[in-house]
Protein backbone atom coordinates (compact mmCIF):
# COMPACT_ATOMS: atom_id res chain seq x y z
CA UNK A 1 -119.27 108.57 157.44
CA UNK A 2 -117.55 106.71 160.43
CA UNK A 3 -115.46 108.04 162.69
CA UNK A 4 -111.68 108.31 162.75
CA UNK A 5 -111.48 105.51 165.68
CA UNK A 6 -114.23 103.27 164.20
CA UNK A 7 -111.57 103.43 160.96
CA UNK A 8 -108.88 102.52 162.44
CA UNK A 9 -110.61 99.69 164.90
CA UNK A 10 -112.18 98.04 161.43
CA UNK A 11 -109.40 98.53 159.03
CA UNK A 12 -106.28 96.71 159.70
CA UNK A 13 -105.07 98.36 156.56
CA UNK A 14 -105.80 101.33 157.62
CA UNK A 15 -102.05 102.10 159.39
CA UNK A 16 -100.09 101.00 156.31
CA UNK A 17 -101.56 104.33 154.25
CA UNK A 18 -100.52 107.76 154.44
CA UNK A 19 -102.46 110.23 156.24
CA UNK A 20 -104.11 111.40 153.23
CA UNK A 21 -104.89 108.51 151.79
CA UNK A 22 -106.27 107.68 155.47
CA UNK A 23 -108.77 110.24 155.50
CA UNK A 24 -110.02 109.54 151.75
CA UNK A 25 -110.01 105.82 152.75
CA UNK A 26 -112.14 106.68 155.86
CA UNK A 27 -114.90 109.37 153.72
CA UNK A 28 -115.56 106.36 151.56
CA UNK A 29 -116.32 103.86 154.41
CA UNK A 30 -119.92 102.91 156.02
CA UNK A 31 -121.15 100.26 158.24
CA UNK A 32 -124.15 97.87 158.05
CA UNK A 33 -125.71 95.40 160.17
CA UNK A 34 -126.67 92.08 158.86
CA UNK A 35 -129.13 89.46 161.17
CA UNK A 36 -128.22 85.66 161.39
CA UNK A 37 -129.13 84.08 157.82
CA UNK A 38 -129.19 87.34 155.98
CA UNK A 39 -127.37 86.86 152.41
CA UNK A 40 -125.26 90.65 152.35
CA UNK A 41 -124.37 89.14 148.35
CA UNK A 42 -126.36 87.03 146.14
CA UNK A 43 -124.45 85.64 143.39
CA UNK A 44 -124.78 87.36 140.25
CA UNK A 45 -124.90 90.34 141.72
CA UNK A 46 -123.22 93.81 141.09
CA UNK A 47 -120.43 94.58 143.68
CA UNK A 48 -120.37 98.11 144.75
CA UNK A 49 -118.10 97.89 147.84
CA UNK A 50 -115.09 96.47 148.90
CA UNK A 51 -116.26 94.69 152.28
CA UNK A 52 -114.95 93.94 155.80
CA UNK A 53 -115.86 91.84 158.63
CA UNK A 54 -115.94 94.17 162.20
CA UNK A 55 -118.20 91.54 163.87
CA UNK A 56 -119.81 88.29 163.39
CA UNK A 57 -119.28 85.68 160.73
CA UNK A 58 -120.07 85.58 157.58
CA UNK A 59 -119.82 82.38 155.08
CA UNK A 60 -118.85 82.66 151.13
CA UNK A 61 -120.52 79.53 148.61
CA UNK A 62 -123.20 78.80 146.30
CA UNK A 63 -125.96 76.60 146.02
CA UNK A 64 -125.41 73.70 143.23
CA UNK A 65 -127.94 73.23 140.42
CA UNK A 66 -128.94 70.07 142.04
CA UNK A 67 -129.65 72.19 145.08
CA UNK A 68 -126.61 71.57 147.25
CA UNK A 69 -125.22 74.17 149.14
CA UNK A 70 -121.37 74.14 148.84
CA UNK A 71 -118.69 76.23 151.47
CA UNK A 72 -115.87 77.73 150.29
CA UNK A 73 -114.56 79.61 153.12
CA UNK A 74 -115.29 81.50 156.26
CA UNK A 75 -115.15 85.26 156.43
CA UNK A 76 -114.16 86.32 159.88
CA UNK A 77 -113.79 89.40 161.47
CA UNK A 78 -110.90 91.35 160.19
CA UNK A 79 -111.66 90.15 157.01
CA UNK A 80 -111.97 92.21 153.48
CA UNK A 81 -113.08 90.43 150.42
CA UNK A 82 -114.37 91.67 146.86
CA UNK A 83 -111.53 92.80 145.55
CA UNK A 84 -111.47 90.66 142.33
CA UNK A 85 -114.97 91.46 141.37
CA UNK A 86 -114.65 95.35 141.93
CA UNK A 87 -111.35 95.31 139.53
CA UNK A 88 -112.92 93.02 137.32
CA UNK A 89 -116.11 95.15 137.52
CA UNK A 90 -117.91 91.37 136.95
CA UNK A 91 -121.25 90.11 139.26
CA UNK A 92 -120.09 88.46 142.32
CA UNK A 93 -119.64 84.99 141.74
CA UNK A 94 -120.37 83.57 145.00
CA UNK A 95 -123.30 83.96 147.69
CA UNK A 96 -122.43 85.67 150.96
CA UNK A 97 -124.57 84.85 153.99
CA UNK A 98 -123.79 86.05 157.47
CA UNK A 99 -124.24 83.26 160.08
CA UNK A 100 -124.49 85.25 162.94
CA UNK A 101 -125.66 88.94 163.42
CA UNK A 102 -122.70 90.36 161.84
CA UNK A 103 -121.75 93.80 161.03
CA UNK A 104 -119.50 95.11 157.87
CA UNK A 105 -117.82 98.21 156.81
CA UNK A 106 -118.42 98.99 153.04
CA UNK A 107 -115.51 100.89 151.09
CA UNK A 108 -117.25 102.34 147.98
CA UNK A 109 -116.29 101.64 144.40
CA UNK A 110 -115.19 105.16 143.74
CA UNK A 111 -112.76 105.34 146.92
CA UNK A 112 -111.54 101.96 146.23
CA UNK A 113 -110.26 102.57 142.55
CA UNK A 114 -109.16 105.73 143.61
CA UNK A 115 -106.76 103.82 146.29
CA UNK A 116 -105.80 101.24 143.40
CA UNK A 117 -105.05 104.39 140.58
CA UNK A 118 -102.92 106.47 143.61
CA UNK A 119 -102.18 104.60 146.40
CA UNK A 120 -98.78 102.37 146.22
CA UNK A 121 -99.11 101.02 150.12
CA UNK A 122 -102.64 99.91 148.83
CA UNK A 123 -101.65 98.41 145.86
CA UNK A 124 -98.85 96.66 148.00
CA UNK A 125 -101.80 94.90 150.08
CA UNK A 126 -103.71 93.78 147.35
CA UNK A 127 -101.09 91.72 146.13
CA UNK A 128 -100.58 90.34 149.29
CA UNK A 129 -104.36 89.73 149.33
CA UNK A 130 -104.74 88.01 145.92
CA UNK A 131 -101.28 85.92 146.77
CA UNK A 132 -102.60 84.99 150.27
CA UNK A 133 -106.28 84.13 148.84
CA UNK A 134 -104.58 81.81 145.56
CA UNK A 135 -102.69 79.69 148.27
CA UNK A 136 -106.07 79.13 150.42
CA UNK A 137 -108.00 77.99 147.43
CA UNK A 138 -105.77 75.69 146.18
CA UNK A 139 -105.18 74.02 149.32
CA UNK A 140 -109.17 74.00 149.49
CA UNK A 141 -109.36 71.80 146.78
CA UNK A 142 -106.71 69.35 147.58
CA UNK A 143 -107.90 68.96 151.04
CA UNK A 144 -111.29 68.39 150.17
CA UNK A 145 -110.27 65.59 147.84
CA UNK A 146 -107.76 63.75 149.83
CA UNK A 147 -108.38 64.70 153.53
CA UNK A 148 -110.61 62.94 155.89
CA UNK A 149 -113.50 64.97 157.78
CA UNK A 150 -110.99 65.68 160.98
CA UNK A 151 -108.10 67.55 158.54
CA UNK A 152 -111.06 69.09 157.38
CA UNK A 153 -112.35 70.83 160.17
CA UNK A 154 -108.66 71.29 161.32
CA UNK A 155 -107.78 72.95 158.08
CA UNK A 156 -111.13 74.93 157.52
CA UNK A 157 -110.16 76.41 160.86
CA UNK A 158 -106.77 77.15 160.24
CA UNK A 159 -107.75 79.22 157.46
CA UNK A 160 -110.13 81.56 160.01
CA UNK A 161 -106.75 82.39 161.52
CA UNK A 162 -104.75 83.48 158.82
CA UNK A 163 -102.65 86.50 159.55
CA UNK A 164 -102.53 88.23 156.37
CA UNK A 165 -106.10 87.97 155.39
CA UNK A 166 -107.45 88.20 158.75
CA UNK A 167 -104.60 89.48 161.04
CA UNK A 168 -106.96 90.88 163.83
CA UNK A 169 -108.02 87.69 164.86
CA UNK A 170 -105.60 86.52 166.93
CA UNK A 171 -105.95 83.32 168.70
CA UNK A 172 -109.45 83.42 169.85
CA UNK A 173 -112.60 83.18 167.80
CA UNK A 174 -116.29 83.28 168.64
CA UNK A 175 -117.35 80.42 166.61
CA UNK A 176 -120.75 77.53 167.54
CA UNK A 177 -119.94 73.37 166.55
CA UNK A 178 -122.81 74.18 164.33
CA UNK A 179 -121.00 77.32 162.00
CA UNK A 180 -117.35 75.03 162.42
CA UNK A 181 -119.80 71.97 160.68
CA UNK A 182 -121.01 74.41 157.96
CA UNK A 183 -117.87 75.93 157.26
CA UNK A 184 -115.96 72.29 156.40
CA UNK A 185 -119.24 70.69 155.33
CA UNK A 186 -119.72 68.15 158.40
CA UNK A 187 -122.94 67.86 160.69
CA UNK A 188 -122.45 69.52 164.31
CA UNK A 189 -121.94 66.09 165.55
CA UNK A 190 -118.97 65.74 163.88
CA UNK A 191 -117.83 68.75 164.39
CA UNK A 192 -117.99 68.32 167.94
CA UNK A 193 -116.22 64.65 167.81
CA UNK A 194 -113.34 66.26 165.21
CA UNK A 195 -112.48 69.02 167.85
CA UNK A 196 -112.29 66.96 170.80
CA UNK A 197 -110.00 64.89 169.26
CA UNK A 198 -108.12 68.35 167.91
CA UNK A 199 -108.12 69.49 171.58
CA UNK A 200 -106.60 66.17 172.86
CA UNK A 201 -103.86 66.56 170.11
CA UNK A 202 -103.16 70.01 171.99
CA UNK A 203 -103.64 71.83 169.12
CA UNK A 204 -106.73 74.14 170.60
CA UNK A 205 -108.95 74.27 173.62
CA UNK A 206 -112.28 74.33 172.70
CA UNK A 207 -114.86 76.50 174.60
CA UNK A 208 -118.19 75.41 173.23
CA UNK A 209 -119.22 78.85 172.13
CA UNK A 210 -115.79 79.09 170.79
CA UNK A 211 -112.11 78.43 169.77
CA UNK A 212 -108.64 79.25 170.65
CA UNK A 213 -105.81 77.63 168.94
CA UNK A 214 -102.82 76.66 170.73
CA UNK A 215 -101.03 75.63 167.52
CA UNK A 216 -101.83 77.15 164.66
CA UNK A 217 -99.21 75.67 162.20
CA UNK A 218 -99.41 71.96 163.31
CA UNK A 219 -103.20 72.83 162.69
CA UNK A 220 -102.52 73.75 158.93
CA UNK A 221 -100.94 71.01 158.24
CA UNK A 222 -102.82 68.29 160.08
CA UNK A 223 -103.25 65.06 158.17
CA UNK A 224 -100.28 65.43 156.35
């Protein structure tokens, strides 16, 4: 069991529960540590935990039947995913692979349907969630039809930075060209051209080892 200020540092949720429902929330939690490349969910599997980011990167998509592998979104830290497949008590439809040593706190099964049976402040979050989550995915698939590879990697960004799913990111993110390519599906070189030219538009200063966005809703909507 973690302690009462690892909790609160890895569960932005965490302050939006009653104190009770705190301290069951935090007796159901534990942490593991996943190296760069290490799949934490292989598709078709059983999900036993609802899961959060605390460090690192992690990347959610599948591998086609003709063998490519396909992104659908970036999992950064602050980040807690699952949901769907815990209520729907279904495998896990997607692979999740950290890119980067990464660590994650686990919620168990048994605390997390308790939270969804009792809890109305938690019940009130994963509707925000699921409504957050339905807007990124349909966006997903119109930009990846109509959009060139810059809105892309300006959009696949923006999403990193969303405030409800992920709101303890804040402007800054530890991030290589190389994860920013895999994440929108470009090689590193064009990631690299695609955020000079998003740093010349003054919409983020790129740090090589990392991001920080100076405009976050211009980046949303570029290419429009």
């Amino acid at each position: 069991m973690i302690s009462e200020e690892q909790f609160l540092t890895s569960t932005f949720w965490a302050q939006e529960l009653p104190r009770d429902e705190q301290e069951r929330a935090r007796r159901g939690i534990s942490w593991r540590t996943l190296d760069a490349g290490t799949y934490l969910i292989h598709r078709g599997d059983r999900v036993d935990n609802w899961i959060g980011i605390v460090s690192g990167l992690l990347k959610l998509g599948s591998i086609t039947i003709s063998g490519k592998a396909v992104t659908y979104a970036g999992l950064p830290p602050g980040c807690w995913f699952g949901e769907g497949s815990l209520l729907k008590d279904e495998p896990r439809q997607y692979d999740v692979i950290a890119l980067r040593r990464t660590q994650v706190a686990l919620l168990n099964r048994a605390t997390f349907l308790w939270l969804y049976d009792n809890s109305v402040a938690f019940n009130r979050l994963l509707v925000r969630l699921f409504n957050e989550r339905l807007g990124q995915f349909i966006a997903l698939v119109e930009y990846d039809r109509t959009l060139d590879s810059t809105a892309k990697v300006a959009r696949n960004l923006a999403s990193l930075f969303n405030p409800i799913i992920s709101p303890s990111v804040g402007t800054h993110l530890d991030i290589s060209q190389e994860e920013i390519g895999l994440l929108a599906g470009v090689s590193r070189q064009v990631a690299n051209r695609t955020l000079q030219e998003l740093e010349k538009a003054g919409l983020l200063r790129n740090e090589g080892a990392g991001v920080t966005i100076l405009n976050l809703e211009r980046l949303r909507r570029y290419g429009e």
